[in-house]
Protein backbone atom coordinates (compact mmCIF):
# COMPACT_ATOMS: atom_id res chain seq x y z
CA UNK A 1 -10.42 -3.74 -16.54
CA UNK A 2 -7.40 -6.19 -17.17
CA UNK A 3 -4.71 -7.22 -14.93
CA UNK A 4 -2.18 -8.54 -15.73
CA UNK A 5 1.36 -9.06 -14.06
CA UNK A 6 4.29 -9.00 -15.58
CA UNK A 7 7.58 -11.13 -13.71
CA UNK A 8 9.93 -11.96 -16.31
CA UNK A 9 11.43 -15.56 -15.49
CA UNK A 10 15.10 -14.59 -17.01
CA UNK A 11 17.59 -11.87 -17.12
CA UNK A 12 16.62 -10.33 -13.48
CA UNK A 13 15.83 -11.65 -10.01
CA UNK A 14 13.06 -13.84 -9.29
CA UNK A 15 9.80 -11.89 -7.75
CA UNK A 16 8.91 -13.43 -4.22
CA UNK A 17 5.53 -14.76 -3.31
CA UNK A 18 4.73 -11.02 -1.98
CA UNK A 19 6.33 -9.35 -4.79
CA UNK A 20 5.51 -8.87 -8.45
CA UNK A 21 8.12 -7.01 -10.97
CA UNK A 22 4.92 -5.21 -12.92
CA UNK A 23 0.93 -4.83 -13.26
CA UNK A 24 -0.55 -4.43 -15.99
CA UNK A 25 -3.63 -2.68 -16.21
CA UNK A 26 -5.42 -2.30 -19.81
CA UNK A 27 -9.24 -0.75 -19.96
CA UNK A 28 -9.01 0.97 -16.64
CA UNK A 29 -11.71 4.07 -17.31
CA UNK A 30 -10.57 5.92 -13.86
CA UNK A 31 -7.25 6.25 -11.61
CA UNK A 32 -7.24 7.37 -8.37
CA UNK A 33 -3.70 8.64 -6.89
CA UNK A 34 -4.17 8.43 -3.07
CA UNK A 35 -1.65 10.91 -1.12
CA UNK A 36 0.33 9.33 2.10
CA UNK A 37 -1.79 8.34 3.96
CA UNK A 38 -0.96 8.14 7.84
CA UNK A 39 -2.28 5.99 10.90
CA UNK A 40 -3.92 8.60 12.59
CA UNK A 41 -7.30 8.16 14.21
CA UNK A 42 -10.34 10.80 13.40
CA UNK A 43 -8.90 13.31 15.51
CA UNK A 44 -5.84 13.67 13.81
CA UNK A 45 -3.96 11.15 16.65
CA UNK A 46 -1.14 8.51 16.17
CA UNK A 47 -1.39 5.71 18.67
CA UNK A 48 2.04 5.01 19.93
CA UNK A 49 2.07 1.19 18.46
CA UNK A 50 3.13 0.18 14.90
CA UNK A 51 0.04 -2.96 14.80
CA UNK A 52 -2.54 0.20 15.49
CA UNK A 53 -1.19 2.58 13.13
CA UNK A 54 -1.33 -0.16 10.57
CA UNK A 55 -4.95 -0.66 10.94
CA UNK A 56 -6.07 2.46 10.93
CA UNK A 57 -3.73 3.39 7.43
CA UNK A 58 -5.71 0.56 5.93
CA UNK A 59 -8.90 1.31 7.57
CA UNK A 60 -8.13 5.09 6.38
CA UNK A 61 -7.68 3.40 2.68
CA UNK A 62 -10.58 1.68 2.43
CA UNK A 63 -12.45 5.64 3.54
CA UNK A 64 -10.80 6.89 0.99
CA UNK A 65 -11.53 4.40 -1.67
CA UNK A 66 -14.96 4.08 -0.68
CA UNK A 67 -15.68 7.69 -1.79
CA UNK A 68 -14.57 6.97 -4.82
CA UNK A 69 -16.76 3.49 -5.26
CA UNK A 70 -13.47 1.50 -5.12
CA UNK A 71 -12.14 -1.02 -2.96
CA UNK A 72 -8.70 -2.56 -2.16
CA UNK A 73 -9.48 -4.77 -5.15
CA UNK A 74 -8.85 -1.60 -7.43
CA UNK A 75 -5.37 -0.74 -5.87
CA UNK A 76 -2.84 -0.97 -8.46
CA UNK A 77 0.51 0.40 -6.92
CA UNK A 78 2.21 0.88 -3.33
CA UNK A 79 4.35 3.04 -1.79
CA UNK A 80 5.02 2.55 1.95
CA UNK A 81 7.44 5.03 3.80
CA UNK A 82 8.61 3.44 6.96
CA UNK A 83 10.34 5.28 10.19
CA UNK A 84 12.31 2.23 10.80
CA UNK A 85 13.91 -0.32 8.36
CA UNK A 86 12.20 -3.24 11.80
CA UNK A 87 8.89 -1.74 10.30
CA UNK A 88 8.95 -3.54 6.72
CA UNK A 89 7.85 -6.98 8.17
CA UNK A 90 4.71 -5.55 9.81
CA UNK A 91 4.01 -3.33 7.21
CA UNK A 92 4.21 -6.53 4.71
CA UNK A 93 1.91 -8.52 6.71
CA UNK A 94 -0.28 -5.59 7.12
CA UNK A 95 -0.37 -5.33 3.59
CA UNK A 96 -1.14 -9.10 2.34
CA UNK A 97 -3.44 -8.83 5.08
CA UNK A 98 -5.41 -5.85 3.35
CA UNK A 99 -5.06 -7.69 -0.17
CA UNK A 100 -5.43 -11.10 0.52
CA UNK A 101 -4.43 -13.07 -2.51
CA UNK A 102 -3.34 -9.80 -4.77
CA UNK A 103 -0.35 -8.85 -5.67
CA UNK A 104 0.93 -5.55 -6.89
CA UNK A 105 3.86 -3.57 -7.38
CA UNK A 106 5.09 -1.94 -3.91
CA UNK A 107 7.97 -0.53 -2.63
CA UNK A 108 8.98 0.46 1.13
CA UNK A 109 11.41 3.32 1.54
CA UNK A 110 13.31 4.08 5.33
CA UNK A 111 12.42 8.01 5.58
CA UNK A 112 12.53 10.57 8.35
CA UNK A 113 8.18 11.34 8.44
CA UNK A 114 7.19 14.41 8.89
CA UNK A 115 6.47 14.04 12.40
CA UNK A 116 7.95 11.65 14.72
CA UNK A 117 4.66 10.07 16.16
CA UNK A 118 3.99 8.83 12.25
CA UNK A 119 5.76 5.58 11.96
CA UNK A 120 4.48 4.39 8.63
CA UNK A 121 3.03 6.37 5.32
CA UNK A 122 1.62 4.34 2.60
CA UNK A 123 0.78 6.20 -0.92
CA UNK A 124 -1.21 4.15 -3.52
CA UNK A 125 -2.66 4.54 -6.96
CA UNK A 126 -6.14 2.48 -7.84
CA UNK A 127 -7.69 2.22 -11.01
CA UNK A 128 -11.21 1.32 -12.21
């Protein structure tokens, strides 16, 4: 698998270092669309802190992946959904955190979540 990103230098703002415009992937044999995924521990709890919940989304990501023989190397695309636009800092550093030196296309929407102990919700799509 191939990727490649794609920031054009003209004609449109200029991606940051945490940013890219576009991946893209060529020879990718499998995609794997995770849902939201929430911080909740194995019972189904949120802890009450937004550095917790964080950890345990990505440490719920890496489960997830896992079963499918990927790893956060294979994630293509984010989607975080945050409770609070004070979240998007944390949830940044959470996220270059979890990637390290990749970067791929994410976005971070404020939302209501479904419930109000959920503070963040991150959706991704990996390919292999």
């Amino acid at each position: 698998m191939q990727l490649t990103l794609r920031n054009p230098k003209d004609g449109i703002y200029q991606a940051t270092d945490d940013y890219v415009h576009a991946l893209e992937v060529v020879g990718a044999q499998r995609l794997l669309f995770i849902s939201g995924t929430m911080g909740l521990d194995a019972s189904g709890s949120a802890p009450n802190d937004l550095e917790e919940q964080l950890q345990l989304i990505w440490s719920n990501l890496r489960r997830i992946l896992a079963e499918a023989g990927m790893t956060t190397d294979n994630i293509v695309r984010l989607t975080s959904y945050l409770r609070e636009s004070s979240f998007a800092e944390a949830n940044q550093n959470a996220r270059i955190a979890a990637l390290g030196e990749r970067r791929i296309p994410t976005t971070a929407i404020v939302v209501q979540t479904l419930s109000p102990t959920w503070l963040v919700e991150i959706e991704a799509i990996a390919a292999g």
